[in-house]
PDB file of N, CA and C in Angstrom:
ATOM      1  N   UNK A   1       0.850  -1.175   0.000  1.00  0.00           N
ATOM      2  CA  UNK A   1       0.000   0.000   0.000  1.00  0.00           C
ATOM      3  C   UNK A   1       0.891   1.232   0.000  1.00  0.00           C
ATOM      4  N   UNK A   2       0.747   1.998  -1.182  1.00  0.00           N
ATOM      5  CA  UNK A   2       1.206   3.457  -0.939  1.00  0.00           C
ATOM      6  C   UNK A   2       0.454   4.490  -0.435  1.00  0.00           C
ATOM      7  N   UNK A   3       0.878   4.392   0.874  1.00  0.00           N
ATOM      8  CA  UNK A   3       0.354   5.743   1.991  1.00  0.00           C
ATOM      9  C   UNK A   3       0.398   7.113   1.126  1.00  0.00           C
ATOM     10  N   UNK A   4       1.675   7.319   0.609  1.00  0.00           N
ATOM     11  CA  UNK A   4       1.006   8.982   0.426  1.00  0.00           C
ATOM     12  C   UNK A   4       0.197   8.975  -0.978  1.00  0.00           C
ATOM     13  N   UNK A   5      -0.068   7.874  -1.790  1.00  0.00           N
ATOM     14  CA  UNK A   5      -0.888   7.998  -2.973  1.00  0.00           C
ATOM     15  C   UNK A   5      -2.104   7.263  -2.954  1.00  0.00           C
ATOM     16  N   UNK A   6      -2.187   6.652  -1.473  1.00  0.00           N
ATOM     17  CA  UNK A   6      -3.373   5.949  -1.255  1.00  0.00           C
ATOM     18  C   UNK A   6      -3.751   4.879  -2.248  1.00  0.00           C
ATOM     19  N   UNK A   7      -2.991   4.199  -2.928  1.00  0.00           N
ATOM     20  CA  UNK A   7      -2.508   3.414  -4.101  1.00  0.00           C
ATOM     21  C   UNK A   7      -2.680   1.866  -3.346  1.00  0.00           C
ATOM     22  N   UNK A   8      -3.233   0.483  -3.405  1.00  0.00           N
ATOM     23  CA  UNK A   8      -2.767  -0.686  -3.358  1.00  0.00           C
ATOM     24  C   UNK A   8      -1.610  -0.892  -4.406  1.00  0.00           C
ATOM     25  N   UNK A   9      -1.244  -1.936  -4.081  1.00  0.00           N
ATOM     26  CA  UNK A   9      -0.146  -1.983  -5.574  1.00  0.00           C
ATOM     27  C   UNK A   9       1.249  -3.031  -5.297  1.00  0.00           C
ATOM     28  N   UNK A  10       1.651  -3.483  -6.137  1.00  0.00           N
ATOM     29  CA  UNK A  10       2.876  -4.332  -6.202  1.00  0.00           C
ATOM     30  C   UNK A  10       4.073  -4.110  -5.961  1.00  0.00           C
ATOM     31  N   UNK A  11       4.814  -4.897  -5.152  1.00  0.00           N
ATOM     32  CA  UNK A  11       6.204  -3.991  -4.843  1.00  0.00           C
ATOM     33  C   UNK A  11       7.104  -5.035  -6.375  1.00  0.00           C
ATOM     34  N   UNK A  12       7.354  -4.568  -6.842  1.00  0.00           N
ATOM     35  CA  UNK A  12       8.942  -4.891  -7.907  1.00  0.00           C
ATOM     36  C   UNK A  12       9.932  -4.850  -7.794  1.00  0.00           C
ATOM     37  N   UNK A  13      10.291  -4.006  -7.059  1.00  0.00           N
ATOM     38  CA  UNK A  13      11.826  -4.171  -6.625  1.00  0.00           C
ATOM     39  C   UNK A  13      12.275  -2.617  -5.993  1.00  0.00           C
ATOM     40  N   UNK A  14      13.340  -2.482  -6.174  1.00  0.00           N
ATOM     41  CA  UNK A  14      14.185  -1.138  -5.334  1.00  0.00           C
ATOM     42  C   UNK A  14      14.983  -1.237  -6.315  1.00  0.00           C
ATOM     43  N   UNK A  15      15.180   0.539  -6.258  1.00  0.00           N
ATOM     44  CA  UNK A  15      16.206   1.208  -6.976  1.00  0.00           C
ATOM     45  C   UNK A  15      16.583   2.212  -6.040  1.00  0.00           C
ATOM     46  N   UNK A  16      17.895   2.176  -5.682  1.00  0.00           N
ATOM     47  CA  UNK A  16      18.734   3.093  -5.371  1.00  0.00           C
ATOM     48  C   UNK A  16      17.718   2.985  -3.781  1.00  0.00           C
ATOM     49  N   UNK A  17      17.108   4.629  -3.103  1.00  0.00           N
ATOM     50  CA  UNK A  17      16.661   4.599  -2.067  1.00  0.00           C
ATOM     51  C   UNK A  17      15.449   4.556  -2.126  1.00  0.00           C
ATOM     52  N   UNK A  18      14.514   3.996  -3.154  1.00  0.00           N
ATOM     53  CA  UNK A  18      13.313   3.948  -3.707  1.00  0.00           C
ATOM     54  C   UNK A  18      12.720   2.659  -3.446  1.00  0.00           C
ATOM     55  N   UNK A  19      11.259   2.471  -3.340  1.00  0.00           N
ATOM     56  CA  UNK A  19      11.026   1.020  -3.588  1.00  0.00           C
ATOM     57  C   UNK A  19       9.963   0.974  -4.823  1.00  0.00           C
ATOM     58  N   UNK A  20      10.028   0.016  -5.750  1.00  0.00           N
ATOM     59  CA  UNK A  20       9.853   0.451  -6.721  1.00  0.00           C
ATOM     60  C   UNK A  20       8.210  -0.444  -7.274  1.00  0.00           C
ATOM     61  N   UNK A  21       6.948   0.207  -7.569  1.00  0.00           N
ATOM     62  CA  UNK A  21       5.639  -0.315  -7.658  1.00  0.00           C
ATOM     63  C   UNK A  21       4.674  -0.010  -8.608  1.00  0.00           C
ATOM     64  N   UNK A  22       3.720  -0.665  -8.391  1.00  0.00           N
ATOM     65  CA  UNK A  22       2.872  -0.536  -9.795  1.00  0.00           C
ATOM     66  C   UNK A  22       1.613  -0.957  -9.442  1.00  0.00           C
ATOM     67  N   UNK A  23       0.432  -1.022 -10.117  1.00  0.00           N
ATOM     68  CA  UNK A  23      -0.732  -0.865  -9.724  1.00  0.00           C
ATOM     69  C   UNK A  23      -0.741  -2.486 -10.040  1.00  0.00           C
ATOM     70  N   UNK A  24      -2.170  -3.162  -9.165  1.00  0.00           N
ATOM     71  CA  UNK A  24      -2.714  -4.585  -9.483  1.00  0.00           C
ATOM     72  C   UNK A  24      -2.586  -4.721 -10.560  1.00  0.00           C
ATOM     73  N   UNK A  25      -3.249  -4.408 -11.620  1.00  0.00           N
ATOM     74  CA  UNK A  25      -3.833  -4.723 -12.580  1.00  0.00           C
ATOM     75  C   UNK A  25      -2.715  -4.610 -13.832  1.00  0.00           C
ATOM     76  N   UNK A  26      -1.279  -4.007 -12.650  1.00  0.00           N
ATOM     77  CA  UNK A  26      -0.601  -3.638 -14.499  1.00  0.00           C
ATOM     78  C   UNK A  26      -0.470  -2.268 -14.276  1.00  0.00           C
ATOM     79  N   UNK A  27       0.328  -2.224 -15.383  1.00  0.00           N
ATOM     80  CA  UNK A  27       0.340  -0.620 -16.034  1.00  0.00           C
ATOM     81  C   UNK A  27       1.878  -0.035 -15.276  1.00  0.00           C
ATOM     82  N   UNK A  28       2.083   1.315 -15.746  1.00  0.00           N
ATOM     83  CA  UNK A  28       3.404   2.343 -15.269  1.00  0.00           C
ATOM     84  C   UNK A  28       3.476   1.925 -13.716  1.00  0.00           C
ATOM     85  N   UNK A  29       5.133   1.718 -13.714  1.00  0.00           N
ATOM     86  CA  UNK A  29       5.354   1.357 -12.329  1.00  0.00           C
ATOM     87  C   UNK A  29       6.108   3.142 -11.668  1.00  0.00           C
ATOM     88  N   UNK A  30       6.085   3.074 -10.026  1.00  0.00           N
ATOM     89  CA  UNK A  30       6.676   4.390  -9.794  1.00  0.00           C
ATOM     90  C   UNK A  30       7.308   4.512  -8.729  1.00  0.00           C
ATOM     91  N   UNK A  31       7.820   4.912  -8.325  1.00  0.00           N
ATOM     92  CA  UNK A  31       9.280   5.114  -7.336  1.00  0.00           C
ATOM     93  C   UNK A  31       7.922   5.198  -5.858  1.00  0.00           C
ATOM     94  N   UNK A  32       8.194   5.154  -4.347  1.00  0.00           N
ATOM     95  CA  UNK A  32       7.713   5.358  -3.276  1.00  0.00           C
ATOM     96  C   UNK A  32       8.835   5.331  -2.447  1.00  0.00           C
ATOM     97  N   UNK A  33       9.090   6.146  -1.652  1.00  0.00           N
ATOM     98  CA  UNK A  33       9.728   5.901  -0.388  1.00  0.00           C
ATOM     99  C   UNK A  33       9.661   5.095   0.389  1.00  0.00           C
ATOM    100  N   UNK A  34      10.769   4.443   0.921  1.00  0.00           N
ATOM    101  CA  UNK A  34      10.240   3.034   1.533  1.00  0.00           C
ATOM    102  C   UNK A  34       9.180   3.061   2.848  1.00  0.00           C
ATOM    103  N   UNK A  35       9.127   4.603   3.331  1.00  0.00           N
ATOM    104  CA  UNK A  35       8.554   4.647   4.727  1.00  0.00           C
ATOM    105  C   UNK A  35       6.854   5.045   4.338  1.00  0.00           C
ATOM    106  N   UNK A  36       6.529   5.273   2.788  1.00  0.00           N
ATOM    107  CA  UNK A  36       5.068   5.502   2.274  1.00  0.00           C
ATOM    108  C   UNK A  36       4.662   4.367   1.953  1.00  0.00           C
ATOM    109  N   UNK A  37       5.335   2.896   2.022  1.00  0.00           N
ATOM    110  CA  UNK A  37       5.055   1.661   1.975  1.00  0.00           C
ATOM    111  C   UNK A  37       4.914   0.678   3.169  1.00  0.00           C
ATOM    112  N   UNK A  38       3.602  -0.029   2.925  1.00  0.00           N
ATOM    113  CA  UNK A  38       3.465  -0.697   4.542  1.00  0.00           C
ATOM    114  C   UNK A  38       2.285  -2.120   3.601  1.00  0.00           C
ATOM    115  N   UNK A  39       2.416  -2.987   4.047  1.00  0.00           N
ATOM    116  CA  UNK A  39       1.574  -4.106   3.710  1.00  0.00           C
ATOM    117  C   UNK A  39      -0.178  -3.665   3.542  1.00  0.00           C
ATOM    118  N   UNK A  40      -0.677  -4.231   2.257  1.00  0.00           N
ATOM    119  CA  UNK A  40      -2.215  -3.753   2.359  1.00  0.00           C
ATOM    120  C   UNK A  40      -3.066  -4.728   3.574  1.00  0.00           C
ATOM    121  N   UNK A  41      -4.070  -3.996   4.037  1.00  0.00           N
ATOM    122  CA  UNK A  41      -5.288  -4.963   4.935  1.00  0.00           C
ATOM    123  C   UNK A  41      -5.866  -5.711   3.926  1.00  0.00           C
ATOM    124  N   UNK A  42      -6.614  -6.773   4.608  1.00  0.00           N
ATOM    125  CA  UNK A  42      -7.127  -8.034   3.716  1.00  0.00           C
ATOM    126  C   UNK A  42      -8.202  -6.794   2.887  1.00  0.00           C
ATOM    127  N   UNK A  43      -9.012  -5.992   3.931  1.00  0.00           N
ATOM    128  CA  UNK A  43      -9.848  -5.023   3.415  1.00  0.00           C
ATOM    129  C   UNK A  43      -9.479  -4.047   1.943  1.00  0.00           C
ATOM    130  N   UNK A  44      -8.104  -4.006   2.084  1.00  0.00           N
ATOM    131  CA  UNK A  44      -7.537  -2.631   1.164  1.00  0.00           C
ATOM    132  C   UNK A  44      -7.609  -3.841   0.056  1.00  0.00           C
ATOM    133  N   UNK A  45      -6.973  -4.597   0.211  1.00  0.00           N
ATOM    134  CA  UNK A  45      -6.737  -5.104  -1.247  1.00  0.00           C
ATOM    135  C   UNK A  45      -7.931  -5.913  -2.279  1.00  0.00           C
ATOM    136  N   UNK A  46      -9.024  -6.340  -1.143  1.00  0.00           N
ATOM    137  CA  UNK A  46     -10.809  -6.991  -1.649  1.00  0.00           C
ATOM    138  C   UNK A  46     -10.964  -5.828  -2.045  1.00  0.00           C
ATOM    139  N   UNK A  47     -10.833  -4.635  -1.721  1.00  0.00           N
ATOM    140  CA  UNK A  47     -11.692  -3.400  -2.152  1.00  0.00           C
ATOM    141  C   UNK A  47     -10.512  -3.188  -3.554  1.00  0.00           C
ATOM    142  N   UNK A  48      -9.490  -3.490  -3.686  1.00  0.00           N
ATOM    143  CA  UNK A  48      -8.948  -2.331  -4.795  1.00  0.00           C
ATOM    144  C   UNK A  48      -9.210  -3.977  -6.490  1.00  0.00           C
ATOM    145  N   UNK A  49      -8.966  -5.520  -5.669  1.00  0.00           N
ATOM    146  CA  UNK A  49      -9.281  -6.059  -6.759  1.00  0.00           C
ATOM    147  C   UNK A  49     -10.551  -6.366  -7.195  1.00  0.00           C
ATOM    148  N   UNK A  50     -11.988  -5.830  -6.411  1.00  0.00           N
ATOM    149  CA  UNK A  50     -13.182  -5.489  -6.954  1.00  0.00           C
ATOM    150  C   UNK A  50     -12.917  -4.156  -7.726  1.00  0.00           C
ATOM    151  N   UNK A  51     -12.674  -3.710  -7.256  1.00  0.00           N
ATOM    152  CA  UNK A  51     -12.124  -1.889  -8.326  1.00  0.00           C
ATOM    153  C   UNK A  51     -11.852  -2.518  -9.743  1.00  0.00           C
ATOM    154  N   UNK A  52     -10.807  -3.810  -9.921  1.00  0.00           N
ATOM    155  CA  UNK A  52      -9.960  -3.535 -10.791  1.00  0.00           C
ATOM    156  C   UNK A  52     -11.126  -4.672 -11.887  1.00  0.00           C
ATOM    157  N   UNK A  53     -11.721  -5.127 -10.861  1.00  0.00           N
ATOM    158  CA  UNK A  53     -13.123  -6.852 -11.849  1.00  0.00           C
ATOM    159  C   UNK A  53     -14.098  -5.929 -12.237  1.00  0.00           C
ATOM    160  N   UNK A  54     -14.475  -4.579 -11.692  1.00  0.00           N
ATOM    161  CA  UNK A  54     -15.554  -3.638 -12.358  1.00  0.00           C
ATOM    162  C   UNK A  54     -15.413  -2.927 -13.467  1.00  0.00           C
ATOM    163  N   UNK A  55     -13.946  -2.035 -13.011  1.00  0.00           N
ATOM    164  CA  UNK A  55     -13.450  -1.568 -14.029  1.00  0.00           C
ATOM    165  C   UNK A  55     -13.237  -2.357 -15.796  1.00  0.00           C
ATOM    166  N   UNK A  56     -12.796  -3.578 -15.405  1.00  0.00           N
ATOM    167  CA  UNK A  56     -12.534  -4.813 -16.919  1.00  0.00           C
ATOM    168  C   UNK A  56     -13.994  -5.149 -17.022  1.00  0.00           C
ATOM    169  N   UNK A  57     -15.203  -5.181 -16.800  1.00  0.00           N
ATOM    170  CA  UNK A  57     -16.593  -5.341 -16.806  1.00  0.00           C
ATOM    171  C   UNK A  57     -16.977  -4.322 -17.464  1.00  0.00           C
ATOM    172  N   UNK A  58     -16.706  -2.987 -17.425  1.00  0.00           N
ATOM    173  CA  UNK A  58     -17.339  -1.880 -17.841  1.00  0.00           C
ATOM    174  C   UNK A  58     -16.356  -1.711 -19.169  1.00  0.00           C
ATOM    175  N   UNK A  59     -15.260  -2.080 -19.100  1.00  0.00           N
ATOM    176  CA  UNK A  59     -14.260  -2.019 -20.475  1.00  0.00           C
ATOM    177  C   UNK A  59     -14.803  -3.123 -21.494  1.00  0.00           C
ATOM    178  N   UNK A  60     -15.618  -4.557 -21.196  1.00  0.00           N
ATOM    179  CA  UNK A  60     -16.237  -5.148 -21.635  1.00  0.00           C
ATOM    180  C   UNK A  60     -15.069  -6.396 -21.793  1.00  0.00           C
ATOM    181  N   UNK A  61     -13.965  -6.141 -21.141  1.00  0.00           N
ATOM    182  CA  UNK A  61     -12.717  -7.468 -20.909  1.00  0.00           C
ATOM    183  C   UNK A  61     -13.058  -8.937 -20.112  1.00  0.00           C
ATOM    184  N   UNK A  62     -14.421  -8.623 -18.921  1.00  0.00           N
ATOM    185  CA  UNK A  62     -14.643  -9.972 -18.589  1.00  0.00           C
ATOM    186  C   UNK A  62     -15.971 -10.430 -18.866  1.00  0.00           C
ATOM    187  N   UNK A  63     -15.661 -10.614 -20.380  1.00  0.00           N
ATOM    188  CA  UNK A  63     -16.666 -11.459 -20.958  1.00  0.00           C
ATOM    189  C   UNK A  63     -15.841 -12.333 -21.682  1.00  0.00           C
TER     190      UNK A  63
END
């Protein structure tokens, strides 16, 4: 979870003093400070991969 972007999201790796992430679903990854990173709640992350099954529903991807 990125605290200051209020973001769920994937950690990928570290660069330099960065830790380095990207959204569920994919897409542009982006630098966070390691101290704006903290593990998501079971809650944060049901809520962001319903976000991401509505969103591909309304794009017409889960059919």
């Amino acid at each position: 979870m990125d605290v200051a972007l209020g973001r769920v999201c994937v950690v990928m790796g570290r660069e330099g003093p960065y830790v380095q992430l990207r959204p569920l679903g994919g897409g542009r990854e982006w630098d966070a400070r390691p101290e704006d990173v903290r593990p998501a709640t079971a809650a944060e992350q049901l809520s962001a991969k319903v976000a991401e099954v509505n969103a591909n529903a309304v794009r017409g991807w889960g059919r």
